[in-house]
Protein backbone atom coordinates (compact mmCIF):
# COMPACT_ATOMS: atom_id res chain seq x y z
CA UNK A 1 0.00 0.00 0.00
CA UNK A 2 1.19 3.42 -0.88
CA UNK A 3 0.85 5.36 2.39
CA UNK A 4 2.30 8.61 0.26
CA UNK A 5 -0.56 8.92 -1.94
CA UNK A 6 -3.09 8.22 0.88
CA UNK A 7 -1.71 10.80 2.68
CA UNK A 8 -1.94 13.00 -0.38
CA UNK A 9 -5.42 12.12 -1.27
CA UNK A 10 -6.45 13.09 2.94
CA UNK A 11 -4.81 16.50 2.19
CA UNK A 12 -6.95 16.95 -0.87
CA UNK A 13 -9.93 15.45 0.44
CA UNK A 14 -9.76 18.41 3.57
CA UNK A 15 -8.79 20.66 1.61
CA UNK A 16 -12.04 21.14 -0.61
CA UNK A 17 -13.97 20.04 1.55
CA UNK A 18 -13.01 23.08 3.92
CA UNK A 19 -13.21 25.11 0.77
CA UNK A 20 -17.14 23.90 0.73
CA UNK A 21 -17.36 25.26 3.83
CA UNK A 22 -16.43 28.33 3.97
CA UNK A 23 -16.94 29.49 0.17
CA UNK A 24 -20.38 27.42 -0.29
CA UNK A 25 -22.45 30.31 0.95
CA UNK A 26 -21.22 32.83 -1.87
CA UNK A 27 -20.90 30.37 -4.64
CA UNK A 28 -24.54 30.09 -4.60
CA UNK A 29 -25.69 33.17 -4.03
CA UNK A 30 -24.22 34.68 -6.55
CA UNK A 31 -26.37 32.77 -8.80
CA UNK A 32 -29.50 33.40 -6.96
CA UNK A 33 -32.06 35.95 -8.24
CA UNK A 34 -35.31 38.25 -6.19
CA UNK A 35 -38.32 36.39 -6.04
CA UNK A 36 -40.14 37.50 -8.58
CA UNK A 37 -43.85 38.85 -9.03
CA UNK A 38 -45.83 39.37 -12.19
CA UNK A 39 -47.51 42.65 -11.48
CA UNK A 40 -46.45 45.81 -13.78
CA UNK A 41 -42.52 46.41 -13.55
CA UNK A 42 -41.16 50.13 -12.68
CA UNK A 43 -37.72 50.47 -13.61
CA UNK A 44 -35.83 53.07 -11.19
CA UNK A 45 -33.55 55.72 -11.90
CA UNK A 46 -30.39 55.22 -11.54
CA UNK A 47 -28.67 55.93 -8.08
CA UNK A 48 -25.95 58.82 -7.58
CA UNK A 49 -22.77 57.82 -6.05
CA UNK A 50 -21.78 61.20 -5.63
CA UNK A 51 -24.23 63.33 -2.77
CA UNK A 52 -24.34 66.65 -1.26
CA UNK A 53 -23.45 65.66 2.01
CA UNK A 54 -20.79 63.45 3.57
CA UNK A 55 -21.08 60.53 5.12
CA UNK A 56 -19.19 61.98 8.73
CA UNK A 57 -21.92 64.30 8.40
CA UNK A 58 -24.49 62.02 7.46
CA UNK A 59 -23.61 60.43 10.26
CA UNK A 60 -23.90 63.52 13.13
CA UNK A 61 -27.12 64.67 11.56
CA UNK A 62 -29.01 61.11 11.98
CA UNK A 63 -31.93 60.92 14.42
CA UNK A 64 -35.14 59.33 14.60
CA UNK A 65 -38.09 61.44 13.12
CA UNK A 66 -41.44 60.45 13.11
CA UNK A 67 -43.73 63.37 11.70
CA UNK A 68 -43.80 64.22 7.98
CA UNK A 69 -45.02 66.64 6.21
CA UNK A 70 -47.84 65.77 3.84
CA UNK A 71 -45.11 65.95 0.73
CA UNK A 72 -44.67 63.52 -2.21
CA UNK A 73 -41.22 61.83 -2.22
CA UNK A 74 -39.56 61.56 -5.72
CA UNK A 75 -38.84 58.81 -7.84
CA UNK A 76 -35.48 59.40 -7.64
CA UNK A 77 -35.29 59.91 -3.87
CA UNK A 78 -36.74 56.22 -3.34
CA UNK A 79 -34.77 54.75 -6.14
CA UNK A 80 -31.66 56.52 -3.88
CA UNK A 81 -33.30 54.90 -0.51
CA UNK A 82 -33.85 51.18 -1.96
CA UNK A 83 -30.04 51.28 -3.42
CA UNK A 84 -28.70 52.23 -0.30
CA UNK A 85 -30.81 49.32 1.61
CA UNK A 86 -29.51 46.59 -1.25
CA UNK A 87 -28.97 47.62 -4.14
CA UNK A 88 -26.11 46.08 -6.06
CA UNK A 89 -22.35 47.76 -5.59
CA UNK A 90 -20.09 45.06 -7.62
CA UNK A 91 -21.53 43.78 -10.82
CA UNK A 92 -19.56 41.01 -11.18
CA UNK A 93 -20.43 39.15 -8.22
CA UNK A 94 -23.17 40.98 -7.04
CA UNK A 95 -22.40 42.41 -4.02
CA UNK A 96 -24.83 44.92 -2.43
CA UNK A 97 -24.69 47.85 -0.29
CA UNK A 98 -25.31 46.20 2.87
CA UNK A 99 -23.05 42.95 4.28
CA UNK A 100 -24.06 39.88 4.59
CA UNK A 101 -23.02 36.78 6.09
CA UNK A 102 -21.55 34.76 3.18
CA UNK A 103 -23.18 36.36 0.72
CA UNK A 104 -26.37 34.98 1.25
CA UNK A 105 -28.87 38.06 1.36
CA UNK A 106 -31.57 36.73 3.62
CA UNK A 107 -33.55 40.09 2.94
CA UNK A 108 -36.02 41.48 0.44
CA UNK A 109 -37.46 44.99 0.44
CA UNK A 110 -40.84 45.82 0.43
CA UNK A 111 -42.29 49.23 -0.18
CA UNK A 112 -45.92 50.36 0.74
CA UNK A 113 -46.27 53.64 -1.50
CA UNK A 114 -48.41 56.19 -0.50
CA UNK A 115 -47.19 59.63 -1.68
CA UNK A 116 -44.48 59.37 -4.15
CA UNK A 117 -44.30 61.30 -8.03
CA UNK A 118 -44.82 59.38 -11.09
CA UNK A 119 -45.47 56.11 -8.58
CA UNK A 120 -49.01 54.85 -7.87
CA UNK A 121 -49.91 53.41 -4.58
CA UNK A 122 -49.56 50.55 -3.74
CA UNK A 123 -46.90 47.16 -2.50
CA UNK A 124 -44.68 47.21 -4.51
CA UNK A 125 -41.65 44.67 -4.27
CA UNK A 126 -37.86 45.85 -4.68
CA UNK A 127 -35.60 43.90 -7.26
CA UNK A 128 -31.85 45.10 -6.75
CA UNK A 129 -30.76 42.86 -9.52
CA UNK A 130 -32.48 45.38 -11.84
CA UNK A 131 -33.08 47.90 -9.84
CA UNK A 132 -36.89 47.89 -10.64
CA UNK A 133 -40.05 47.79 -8.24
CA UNK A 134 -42.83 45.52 -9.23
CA UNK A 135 -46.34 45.95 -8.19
CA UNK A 136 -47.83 43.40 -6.27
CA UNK A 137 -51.28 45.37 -4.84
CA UNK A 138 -52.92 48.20 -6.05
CA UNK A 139 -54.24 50.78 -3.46
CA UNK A 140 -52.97 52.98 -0.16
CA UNK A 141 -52.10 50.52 2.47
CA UNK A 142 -50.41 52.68 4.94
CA UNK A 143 -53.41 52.97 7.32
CA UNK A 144 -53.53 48.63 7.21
CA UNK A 145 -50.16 48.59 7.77
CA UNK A 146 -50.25 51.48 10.19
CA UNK A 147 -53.33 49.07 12.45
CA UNK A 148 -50.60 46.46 12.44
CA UNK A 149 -48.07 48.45 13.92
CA UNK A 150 -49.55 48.90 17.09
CA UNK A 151 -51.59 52.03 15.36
CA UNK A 152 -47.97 54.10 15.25
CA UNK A 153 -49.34 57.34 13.37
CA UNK A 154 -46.12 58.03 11.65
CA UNK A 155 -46.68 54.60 9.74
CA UNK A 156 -49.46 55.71 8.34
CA UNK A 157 -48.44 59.21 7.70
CA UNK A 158 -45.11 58.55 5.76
CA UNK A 159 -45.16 58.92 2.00
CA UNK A 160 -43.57 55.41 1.90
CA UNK A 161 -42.93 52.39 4.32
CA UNK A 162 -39.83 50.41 3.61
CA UNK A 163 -40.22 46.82 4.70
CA UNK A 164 -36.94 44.37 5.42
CA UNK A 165 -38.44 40.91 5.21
CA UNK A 166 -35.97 37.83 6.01
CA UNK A 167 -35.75 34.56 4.73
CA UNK A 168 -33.89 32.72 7.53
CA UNK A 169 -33.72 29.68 5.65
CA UNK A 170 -30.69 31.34 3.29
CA UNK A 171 -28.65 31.84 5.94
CA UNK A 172 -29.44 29.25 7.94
CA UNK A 173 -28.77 26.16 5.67
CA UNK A 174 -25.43 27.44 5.70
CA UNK A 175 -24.85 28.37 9.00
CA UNK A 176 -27.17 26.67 11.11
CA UNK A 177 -28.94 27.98 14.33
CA UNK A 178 -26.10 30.89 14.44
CA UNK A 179 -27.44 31.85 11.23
CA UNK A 180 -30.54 33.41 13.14
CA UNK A 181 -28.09 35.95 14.61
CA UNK A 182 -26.39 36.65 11.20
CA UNK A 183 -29.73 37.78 10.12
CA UNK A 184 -30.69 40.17 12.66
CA UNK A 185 -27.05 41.37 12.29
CA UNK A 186 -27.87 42.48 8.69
CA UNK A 187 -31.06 44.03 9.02
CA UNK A 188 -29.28 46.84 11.82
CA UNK A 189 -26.58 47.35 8.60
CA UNK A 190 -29.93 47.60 6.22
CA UNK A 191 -31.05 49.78 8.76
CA UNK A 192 -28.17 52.15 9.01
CA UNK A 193 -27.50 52.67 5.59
CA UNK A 194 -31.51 53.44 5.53
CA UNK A 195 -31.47 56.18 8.13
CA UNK A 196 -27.79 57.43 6.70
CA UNK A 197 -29.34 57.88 2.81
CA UNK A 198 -32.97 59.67 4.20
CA UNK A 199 -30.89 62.00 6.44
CA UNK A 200 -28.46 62.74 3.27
CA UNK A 201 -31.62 63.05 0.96
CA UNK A 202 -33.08 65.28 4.05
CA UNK A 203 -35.81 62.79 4.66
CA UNK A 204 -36.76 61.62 7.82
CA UNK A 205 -37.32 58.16 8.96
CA UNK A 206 -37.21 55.82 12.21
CA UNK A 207 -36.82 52.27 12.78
CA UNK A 208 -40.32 50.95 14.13
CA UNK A 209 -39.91 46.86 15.60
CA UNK A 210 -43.31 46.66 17.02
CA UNK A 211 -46.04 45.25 14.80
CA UNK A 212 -47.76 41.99 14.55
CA UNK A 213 -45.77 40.10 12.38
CA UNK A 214 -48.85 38.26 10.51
CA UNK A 215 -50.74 40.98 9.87
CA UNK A 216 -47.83 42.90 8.40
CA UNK A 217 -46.74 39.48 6.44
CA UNK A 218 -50.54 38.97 5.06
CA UNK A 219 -50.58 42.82 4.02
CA UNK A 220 -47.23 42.19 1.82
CA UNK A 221 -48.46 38.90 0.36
CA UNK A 222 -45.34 37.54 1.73
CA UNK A 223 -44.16 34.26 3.13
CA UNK A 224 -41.23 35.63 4.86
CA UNK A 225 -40.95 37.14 8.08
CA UNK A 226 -41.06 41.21 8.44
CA UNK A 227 -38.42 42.25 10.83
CA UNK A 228 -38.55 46.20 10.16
CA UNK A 229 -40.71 48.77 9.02
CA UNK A 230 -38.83 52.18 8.16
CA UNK A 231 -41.86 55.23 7.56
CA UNK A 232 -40.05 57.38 5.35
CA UNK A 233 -41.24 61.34 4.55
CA UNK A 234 -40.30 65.10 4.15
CA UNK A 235 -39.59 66.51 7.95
């Protein structure tokens, strides 16, 4: 027996299978697309990587603001929001603008419209692959969604509601029960890069956790579980 090429063949054998490991997650996320929806497709503008303010200022400036204005929002300022939450930053292997724990972008964005130019009302789905919203109910759900949320006004009184919905199995399957914390990790750095792009835009918004997550799950027409609601309007 050749104990040399054993030897060898154990070295190789550990060697991809640690490579499976740790480099599983992205190789298969890269390939995998937004759910998708068949309602009428809005392509976005595209976003400006280039703003008015910095991001050390950006950063000073940021509070929590819960009374709007009763102002539209612009096409382009959402398009700007939804990039900043995930939209894609690296074409080739499709990165977005938020981390994520081996590439496996447990999220999708949902928007409930209410007051925004050009934009009907409505649920629309985000799809940072294109960087296009698709309509998935017609109509002004804010006040639904705002019941849900423990009957927070400023729910209902934002010109949009931007809605981080997980997928826990796309993380998990990877990373097991510590996978759960991975998730909840990325939806603060969703969350940041939220409140950082409103206060550059000079929007307001605030993070709102308390809702019932069924109702808020049955008024998306979604399967996954919401985890944030972020009103967004003029201050």
């Amino acid at each position: 027996m050749d104990y040399r090429k054993i030897s060898y063949l154990v070295i190789i054998i550990v060697f991809v299978s640690l490579f499976l490991v740790l480099f599983k997650p992205y190789l298969y996320s890269f390939r995998r697309e937004s759910i998708k929806y068949d309602g009428e497709e809005i392509m976005l503008p595209e976003p400006r990587l280039k703003g008015d303010m910095s991001v050390e200022e950006a950063i000073a400036k940021r509070r929590s603001i819960r009374y709007y204005k009763d102002k539209p929002l612009t096409l382009e300022q959402l398009s700007q929001l939804l990039w900043a939450a995930q939209g894609i930053t690296e074409e080739r292997r499709k990165f977005r603008a938020a981390p994520s724990a081996g590439a496996t972008y447990p999220f999708e964005i949902y928007v409930v419209v209410g007051n925004v130019e050009s934009l009907k009302p409505g649920i629309y789905h985000y799809d940072p692959f294109k960087h296009s919203l698709t309509l998935i109910k017609e109509g002004d759900y804010r006040k639904q969604l705002q019941a849900a949320a423990l009957n927070q006004q400023w729910v209902g009184k934002a010109a949009v509601d931007i809605v981080l919905v997980a997928f826990y199995e796309r993380t998990t399957k990877y990373y097991g029960e510590r996978g759960y914390r991975y998730v909840y990790m990325e939806a603060g750095h969703i969350g940041q890069n939220i409140y950082l792009q409103a206060t550059a835009l000079g929007l307001g918004t605030v993070a709102v956790g308390a809702f019932y997550d069924e109702d808020v799950a049955k008024i998306l027409g979604t399967d996954g579980d919401p985890i944030y609601i972020f009103p967004v309007g003029v201050p």
